[in-house]
C-alpha atoms as a PDB file:
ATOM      1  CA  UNK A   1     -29.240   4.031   3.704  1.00  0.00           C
ATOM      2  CA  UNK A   2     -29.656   4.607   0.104  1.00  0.00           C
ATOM      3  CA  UNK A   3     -29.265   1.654  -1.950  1.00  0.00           C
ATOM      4  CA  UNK A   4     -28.508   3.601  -5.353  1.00  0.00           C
ATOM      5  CA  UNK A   5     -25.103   4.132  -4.208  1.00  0.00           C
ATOM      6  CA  UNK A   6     -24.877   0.635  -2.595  1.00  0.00           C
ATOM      7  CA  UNK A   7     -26.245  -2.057  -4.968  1.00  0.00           C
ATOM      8  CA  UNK A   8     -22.345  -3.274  -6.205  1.00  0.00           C
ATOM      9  CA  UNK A   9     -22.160  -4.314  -1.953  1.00  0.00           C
ATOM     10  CA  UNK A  10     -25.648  -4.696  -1.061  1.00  0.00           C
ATOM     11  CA  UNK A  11     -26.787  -9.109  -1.424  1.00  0.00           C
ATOM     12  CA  UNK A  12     -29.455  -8.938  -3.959  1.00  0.00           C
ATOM     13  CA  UNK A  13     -32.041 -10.104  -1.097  1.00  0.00           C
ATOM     14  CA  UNK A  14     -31.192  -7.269   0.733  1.00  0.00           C
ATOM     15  CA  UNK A  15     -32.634  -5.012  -2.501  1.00  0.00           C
ATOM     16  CA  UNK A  16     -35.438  -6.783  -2.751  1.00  0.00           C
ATOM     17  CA  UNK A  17     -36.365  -6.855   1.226  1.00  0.00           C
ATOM     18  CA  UNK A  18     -40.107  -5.383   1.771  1.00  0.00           C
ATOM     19  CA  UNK A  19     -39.276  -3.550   3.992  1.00  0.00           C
ATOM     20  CA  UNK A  20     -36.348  -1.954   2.350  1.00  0.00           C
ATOM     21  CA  UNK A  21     -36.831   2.481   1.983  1.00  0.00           C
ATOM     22  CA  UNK A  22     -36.052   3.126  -1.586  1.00  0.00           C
ATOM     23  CA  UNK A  23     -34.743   6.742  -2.520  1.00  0.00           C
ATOM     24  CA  UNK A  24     -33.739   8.460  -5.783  1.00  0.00           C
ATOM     25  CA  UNK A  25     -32.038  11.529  -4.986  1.00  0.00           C
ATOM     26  CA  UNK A  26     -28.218  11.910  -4.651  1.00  0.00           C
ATOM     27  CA  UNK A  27     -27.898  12.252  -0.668  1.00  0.00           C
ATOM     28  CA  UNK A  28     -31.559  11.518   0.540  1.00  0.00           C
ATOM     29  CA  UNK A  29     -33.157  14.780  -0.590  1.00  0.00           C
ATOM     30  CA  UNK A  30     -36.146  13.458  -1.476  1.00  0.00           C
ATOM     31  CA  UNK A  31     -36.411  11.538   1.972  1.00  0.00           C
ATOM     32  CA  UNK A  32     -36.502  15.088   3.444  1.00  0.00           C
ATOM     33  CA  UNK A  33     -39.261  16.364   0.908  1.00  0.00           C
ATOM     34  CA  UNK A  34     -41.300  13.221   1.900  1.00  0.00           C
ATOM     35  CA  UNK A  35     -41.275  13.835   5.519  1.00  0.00           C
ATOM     36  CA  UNK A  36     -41.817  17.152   4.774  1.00  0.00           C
ATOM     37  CA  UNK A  37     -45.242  16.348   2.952  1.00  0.00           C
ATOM     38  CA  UNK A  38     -46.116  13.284   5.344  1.00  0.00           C
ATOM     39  CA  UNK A  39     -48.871  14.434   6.562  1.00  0.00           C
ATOM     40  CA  UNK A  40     -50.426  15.373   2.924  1.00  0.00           C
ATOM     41  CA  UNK A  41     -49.351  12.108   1.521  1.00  0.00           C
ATOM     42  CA  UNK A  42     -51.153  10.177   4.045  1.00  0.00           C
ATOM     43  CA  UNK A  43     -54.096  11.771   3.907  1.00  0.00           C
ATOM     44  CA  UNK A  44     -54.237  11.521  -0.339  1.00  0.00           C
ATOM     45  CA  UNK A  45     -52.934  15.158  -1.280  1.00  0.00           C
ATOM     46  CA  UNK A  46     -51.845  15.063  -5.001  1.00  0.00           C
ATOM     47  CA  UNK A  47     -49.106  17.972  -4.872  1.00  0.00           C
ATOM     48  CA  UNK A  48     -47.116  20.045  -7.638  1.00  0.00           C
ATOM     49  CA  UNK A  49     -43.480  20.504  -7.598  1.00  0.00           C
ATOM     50  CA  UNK A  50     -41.027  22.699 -10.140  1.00  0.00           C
ATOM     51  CA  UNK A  51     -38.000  21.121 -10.784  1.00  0.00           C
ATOM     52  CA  UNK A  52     -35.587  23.254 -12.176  1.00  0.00           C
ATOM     53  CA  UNK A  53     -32.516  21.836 -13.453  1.00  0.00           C
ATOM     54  CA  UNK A  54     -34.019  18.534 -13.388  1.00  0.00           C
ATOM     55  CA  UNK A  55     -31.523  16.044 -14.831  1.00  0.00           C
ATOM     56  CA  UNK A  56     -32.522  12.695 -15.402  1.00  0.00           C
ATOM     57  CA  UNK A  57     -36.519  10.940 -14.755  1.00  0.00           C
ATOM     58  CA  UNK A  58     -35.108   8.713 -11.908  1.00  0.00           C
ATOM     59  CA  UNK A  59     -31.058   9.486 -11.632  1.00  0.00           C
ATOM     60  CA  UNK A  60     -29.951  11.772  -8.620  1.00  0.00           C
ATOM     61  CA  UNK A  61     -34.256  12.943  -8.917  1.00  0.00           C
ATOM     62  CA  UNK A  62     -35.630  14.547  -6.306  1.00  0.00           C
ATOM     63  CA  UNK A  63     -39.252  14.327  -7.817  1.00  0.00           C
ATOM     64  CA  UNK A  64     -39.461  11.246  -8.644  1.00  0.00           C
ATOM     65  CA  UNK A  65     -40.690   9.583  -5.670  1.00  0.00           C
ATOM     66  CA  UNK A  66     -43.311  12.261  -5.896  1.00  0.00           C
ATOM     67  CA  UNK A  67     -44.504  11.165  -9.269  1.00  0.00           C
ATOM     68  CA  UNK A  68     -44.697   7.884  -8.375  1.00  0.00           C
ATOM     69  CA  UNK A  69     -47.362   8.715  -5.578  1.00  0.00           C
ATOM     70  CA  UNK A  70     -49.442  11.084  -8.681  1.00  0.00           C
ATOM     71  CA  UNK A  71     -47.887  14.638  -7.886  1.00  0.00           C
ATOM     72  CA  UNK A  72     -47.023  15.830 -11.109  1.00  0.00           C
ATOM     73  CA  UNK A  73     -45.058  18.540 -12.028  1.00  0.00           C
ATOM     74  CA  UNK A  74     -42.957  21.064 -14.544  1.00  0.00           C
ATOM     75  CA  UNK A  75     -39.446  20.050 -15.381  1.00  0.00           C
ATOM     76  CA  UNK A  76     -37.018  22.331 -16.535  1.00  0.00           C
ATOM     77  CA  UNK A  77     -33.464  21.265 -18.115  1.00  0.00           C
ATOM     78  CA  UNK A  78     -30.955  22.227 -21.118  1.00  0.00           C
ATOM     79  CA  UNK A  79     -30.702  19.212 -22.247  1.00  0.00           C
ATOM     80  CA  UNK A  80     -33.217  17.903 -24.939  1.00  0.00           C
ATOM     81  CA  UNK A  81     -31.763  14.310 -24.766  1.00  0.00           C
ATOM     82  CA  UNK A  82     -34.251  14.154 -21.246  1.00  0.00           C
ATOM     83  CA  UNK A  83     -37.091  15.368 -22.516  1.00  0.00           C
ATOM     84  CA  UNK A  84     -38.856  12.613 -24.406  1.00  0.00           C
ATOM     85  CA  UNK A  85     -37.952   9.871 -21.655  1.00  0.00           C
ATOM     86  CA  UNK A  86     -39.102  12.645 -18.943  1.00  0.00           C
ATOM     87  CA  UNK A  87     -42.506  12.625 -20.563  1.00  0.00           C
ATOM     88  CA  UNK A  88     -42.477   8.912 -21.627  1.00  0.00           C
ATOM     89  CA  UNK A  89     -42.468   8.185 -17.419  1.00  0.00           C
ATOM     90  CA  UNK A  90     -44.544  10.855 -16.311  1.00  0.00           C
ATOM     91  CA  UNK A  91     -47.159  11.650 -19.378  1.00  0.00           C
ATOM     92  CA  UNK A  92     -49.191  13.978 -16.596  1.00  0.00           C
ATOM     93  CA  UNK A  93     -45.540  16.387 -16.251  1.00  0.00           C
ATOM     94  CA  UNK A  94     -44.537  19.324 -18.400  1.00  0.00           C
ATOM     95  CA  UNK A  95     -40.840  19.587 -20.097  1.00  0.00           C
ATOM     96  CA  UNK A  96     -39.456  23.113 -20.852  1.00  0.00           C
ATOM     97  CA  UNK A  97     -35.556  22.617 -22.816  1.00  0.00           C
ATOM     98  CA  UNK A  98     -34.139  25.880 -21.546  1.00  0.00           C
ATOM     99  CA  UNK A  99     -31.100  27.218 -19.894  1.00  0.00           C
ATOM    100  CA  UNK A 100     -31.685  29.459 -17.063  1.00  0.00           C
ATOM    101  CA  UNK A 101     -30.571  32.815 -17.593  1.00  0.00           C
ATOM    102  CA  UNK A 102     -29.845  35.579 -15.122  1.00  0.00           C
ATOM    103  CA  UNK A 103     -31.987  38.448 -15.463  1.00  0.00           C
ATOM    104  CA  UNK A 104     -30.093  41.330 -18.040  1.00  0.00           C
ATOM    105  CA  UNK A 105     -27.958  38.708 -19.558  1.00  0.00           C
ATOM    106  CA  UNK A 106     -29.227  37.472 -23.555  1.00  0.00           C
ATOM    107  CA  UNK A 107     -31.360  34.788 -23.699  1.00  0.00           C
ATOM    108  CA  UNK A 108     -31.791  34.083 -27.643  1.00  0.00           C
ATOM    109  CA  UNK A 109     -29.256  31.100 -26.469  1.00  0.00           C
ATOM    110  CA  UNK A 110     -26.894  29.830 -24.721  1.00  0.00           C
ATOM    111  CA  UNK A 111     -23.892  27.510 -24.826  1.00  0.00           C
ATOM    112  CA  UNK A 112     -24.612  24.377 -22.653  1.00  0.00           C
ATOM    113  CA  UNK A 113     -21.139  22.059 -22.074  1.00  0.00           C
ATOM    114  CA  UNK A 114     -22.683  18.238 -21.622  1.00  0.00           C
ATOM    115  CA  UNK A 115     -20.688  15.918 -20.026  1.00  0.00           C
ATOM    116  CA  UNK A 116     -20.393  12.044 -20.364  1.00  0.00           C
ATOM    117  CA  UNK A 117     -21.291  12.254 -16.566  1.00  0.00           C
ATOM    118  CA  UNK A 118     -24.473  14.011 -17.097  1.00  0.00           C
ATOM    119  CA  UNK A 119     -25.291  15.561 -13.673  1.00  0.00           C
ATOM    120  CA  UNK A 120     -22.028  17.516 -14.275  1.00  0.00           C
ATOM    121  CA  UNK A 121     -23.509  18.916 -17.610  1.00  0.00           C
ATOM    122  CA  UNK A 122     -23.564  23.152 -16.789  1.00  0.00           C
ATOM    123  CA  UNK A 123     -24.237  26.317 -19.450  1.00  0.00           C
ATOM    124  CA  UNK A 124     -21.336  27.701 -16.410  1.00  0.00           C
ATOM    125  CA  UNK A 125     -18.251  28.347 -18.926  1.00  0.00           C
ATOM    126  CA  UNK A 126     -15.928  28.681 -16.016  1.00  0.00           C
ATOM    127  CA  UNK A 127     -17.294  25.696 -14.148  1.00  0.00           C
ATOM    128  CA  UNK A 128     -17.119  23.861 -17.519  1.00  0.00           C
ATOM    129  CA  UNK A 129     -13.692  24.369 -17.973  1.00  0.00           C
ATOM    130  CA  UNK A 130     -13.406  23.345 -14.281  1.00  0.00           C
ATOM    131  CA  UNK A 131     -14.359  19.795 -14.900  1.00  0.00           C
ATOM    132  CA  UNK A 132     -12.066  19.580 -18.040  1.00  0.00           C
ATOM    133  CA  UNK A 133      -9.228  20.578 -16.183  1.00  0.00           C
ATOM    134  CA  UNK A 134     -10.035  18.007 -13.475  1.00  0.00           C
ATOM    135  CA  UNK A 135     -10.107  15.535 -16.170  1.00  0.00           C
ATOM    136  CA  UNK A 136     -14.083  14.888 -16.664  1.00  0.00           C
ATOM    137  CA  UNK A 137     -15.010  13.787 -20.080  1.00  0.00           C
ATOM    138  CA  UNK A 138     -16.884  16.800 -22.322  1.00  0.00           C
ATOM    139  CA  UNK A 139     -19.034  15.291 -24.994  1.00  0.00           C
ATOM    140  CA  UNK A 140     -20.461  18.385 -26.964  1.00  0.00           C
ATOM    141  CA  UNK A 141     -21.820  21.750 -26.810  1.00  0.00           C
ATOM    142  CA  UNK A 142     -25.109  22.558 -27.823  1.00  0.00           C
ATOM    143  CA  UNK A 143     -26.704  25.861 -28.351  1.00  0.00           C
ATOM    144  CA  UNK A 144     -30.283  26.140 -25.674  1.00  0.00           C
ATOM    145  CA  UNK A 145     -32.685  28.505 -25.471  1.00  0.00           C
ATOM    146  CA  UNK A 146     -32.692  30.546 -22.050  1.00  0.00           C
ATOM    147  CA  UNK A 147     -35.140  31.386 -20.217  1.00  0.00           C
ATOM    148  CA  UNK A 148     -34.960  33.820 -17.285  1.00  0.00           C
ATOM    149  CA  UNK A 149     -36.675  32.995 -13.641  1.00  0.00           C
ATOM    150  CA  UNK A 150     -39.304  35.754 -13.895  1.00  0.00           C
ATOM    151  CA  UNK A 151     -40.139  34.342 -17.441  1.00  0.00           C
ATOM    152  CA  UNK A 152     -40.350  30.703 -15.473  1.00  0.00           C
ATOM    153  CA  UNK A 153     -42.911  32.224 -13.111  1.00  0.00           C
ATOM    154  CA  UNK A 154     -45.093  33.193 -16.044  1.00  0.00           C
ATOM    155  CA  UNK A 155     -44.820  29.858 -17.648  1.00  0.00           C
ATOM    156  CA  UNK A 156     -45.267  27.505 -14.438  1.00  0.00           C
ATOM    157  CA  UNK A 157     -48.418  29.829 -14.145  1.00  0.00           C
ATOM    158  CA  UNK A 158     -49.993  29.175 -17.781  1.00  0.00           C
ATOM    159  CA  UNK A 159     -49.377  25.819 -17.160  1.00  0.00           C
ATOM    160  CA  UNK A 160     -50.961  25.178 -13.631  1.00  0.00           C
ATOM    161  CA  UNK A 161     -48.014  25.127 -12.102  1.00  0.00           C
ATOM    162  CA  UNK A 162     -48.316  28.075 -10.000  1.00  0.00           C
ATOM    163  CA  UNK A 163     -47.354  28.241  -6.225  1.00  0.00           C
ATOM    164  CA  UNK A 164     -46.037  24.582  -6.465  1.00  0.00           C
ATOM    165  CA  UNK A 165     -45.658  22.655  -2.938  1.00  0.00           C
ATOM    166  CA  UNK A 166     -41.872  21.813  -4.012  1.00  0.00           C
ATOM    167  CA  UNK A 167     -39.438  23.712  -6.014  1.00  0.00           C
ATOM    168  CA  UNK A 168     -36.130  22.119  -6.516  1.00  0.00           C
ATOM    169  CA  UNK A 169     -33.569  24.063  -8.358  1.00  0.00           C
ATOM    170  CA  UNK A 170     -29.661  22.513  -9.267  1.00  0.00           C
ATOM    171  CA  UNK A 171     -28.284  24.531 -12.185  1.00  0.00           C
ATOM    172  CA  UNK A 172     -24.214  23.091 -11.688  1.00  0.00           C
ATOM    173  CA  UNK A 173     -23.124  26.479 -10.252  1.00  0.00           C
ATOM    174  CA  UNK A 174     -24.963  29.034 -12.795  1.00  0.00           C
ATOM    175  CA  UNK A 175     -25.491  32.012 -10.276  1.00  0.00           C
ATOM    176  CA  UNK A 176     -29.262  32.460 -10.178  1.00  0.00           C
ATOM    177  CA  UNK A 177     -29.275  34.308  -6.881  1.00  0.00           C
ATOM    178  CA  UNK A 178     -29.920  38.017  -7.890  1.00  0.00           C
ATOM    179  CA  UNK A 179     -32.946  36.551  -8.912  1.00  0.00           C
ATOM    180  CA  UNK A 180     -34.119  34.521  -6.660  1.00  0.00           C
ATOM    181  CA  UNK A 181     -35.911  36.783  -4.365  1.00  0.00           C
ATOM    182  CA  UNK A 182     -38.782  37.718  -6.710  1.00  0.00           C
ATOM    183  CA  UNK A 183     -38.960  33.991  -7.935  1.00  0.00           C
ATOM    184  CA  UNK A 184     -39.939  32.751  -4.477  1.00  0.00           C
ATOM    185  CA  UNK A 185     -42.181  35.788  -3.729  1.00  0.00           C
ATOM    186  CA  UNK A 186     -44.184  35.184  -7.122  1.00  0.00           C
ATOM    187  CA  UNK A 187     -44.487  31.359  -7.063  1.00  0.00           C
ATOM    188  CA  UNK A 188     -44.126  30.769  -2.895  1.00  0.00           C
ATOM    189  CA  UNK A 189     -43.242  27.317  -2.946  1.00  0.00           C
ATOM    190  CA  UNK A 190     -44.303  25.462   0.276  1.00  0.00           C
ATOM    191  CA  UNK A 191     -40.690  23.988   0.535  1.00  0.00           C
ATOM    192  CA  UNK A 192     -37.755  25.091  -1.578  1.00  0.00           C
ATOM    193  CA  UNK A 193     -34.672  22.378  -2.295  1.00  0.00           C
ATOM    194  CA  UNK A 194     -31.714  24.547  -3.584  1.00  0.00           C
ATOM    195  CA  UNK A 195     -28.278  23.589  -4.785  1.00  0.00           C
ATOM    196  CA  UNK A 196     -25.283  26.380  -3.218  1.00  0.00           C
ATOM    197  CA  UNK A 197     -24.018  27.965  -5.939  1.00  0.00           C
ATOM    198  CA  UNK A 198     -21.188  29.333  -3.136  1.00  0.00           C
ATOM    199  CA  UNK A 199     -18.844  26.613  -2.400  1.00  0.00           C
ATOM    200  CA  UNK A 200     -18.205  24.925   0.252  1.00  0.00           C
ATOM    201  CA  UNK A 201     -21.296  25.799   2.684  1.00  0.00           C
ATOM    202  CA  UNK A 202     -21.478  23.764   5.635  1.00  0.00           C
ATOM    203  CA  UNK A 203     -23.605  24.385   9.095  1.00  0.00           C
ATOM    204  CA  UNK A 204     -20.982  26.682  10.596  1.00  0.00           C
ATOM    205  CA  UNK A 205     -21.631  28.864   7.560  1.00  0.00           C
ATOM    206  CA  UNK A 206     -25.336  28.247   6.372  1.00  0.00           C
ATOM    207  CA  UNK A 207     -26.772  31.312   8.039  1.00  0.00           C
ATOM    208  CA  UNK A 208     -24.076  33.653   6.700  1.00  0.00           C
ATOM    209  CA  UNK A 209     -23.618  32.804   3.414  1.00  0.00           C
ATOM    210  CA  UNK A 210     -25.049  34.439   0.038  1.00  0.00           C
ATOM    211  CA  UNK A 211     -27.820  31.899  -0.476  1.00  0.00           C
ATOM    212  CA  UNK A 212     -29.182  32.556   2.721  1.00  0.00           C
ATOM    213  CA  UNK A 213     -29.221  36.018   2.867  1.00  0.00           C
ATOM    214  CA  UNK A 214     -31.300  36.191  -0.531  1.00  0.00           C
ATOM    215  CA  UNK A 215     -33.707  33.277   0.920  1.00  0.00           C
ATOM    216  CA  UNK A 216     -34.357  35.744   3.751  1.00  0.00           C
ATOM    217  CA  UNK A 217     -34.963  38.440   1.513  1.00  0.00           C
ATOM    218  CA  UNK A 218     -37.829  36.371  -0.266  1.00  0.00           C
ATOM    219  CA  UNK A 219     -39.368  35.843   3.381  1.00  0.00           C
ATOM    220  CA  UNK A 220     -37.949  31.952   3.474  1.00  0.00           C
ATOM    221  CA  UNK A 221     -35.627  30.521   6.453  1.00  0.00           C
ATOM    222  CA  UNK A 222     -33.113  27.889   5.916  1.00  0.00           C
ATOM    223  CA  UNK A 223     -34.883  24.065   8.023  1.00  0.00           C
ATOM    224  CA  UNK A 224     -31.725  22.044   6.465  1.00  0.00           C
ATOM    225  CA  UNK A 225     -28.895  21.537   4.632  1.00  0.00           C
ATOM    226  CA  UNK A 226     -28.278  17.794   2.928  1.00  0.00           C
ATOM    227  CA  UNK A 227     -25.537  17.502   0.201  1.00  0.00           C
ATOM    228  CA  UNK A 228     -25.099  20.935  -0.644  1.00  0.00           C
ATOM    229  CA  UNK A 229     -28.405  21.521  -0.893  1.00  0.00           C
ATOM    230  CA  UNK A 230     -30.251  23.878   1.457  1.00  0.00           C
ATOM    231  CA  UNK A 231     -33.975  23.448   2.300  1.00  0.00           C
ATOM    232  CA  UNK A 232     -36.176  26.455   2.954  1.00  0.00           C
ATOM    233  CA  UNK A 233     -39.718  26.962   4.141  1.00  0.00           C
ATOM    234  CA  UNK A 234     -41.414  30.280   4.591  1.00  0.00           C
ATOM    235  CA  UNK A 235     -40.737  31.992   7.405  1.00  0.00           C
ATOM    236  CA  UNK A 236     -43.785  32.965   9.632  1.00  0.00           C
ATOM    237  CA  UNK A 237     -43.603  36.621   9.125  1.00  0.00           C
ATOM    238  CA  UNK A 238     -44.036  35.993   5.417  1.00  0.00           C
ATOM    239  CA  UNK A 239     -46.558  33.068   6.316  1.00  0.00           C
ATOM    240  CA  UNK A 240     -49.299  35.517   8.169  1.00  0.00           C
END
């Protein structure tokens, strides 16, 4: 149960039971990345995670119960609306305004279409037009700087952000995947949270589909699949 999507139902008591798990992430996400870690929490570990298309400090965040418990981390979005509350909540976190670009495309800048639902906001211009079609509200379009994932590696490094335990990567269907391969091999996240960019994968076709196959390349293995989002761990070849 996630009370986020709940609290117009849920008695007040209920929300403020002692007992009660609390969650930020859209489906659970970060209830995964929490088990994941268990162990390390218990016994004090202070982790690093990467969160790459971040969104908001607490809406739909997979990181934030992390920061809560002192992890601290590098967030990436287009946005700069996100950046000053970001860093207002977590002072100890990094905030890079940047578009992600695919390698061999320009990165001087890039369009990015924001959306009065801001977790639909995407520098996609077919996705963009998508949403408008489907009748979701466009506020603006603003001009970001872009950054590429090999130039992300560099920076999470200069910044103490190399081999992170948790990347988490949701870029609203900008295809990343040519590059993800070298990403992973250069920063080898213990646990990878990754949003499809391929519709419509499901657990009949997790193992077959593009995201997959490019995760395997890197050395990583699929270990779940919650809201579209596919969770990855190193495989033990790549591990040894």
């Amino acid at each position: 149960m996630f009370p986020n999507w709940l609290q117009s139902t849920l008695p007040r008591e209920v929300l403020q039971e002692k007992y009660l798990k609390i969650s930020f992430s859209q489906n659970g996400e970060d209830d995964f990345i929490r088990s994941h870690f268990w162990s390390d929490i218990l016994s004090g570990h202070k982790g690093t995670y990467l969160d790459i298309g971040c969104f908001s400090e607490t809406l739909y965040s997979n990181t934030k119960l992390l920061s809560l418990i002192g992890w601290r981390g590098m967030a990436v979005d287009a946005n700069p609306d996100l950046e000053q509350p970001w860093l207002q909540a977590r002072p100890a976190d990094r905030f890079l305004n940047r578009c992600i670009a695919p390698s061999g495309s320009r990165t001087e800048g890039l369009e990015f279409f924001r959306f009065q639902d801001g977790a639909m906001s995407t520098a996609n211009l077919e996705r963009a037009q998508q949403l408008i079609n489907e009748g979701w509200a466009l506020l603006d379009r603003v001009q970001v700087p872009a950054v590429t994932l090999s130039d992300l590696v560099e920076q999470a490094h200069q910044l103490g952000f190399g081999r992170p335990d948790v990347v988490s990567i949701d870029l609203e269907m900008v295809d990343f995947l040519d590059d993800l391969p070298n990403f992973l091999q250069s920063l080898q996240p213990r646990l990878l949270c990754l949003e499809c960019v391929t519709q419509g994968v499901d657990l009949q076709t997790l193992f077959s589909c593009r995201e997959t196959r490019q995760l395997i390349a890197a050395g990583y293995e699929p270990v779940s699949l919650i809201g579209g989002n596919i969770f990855a761990v190193q495989g033990r070849a790549a591990e040894s």
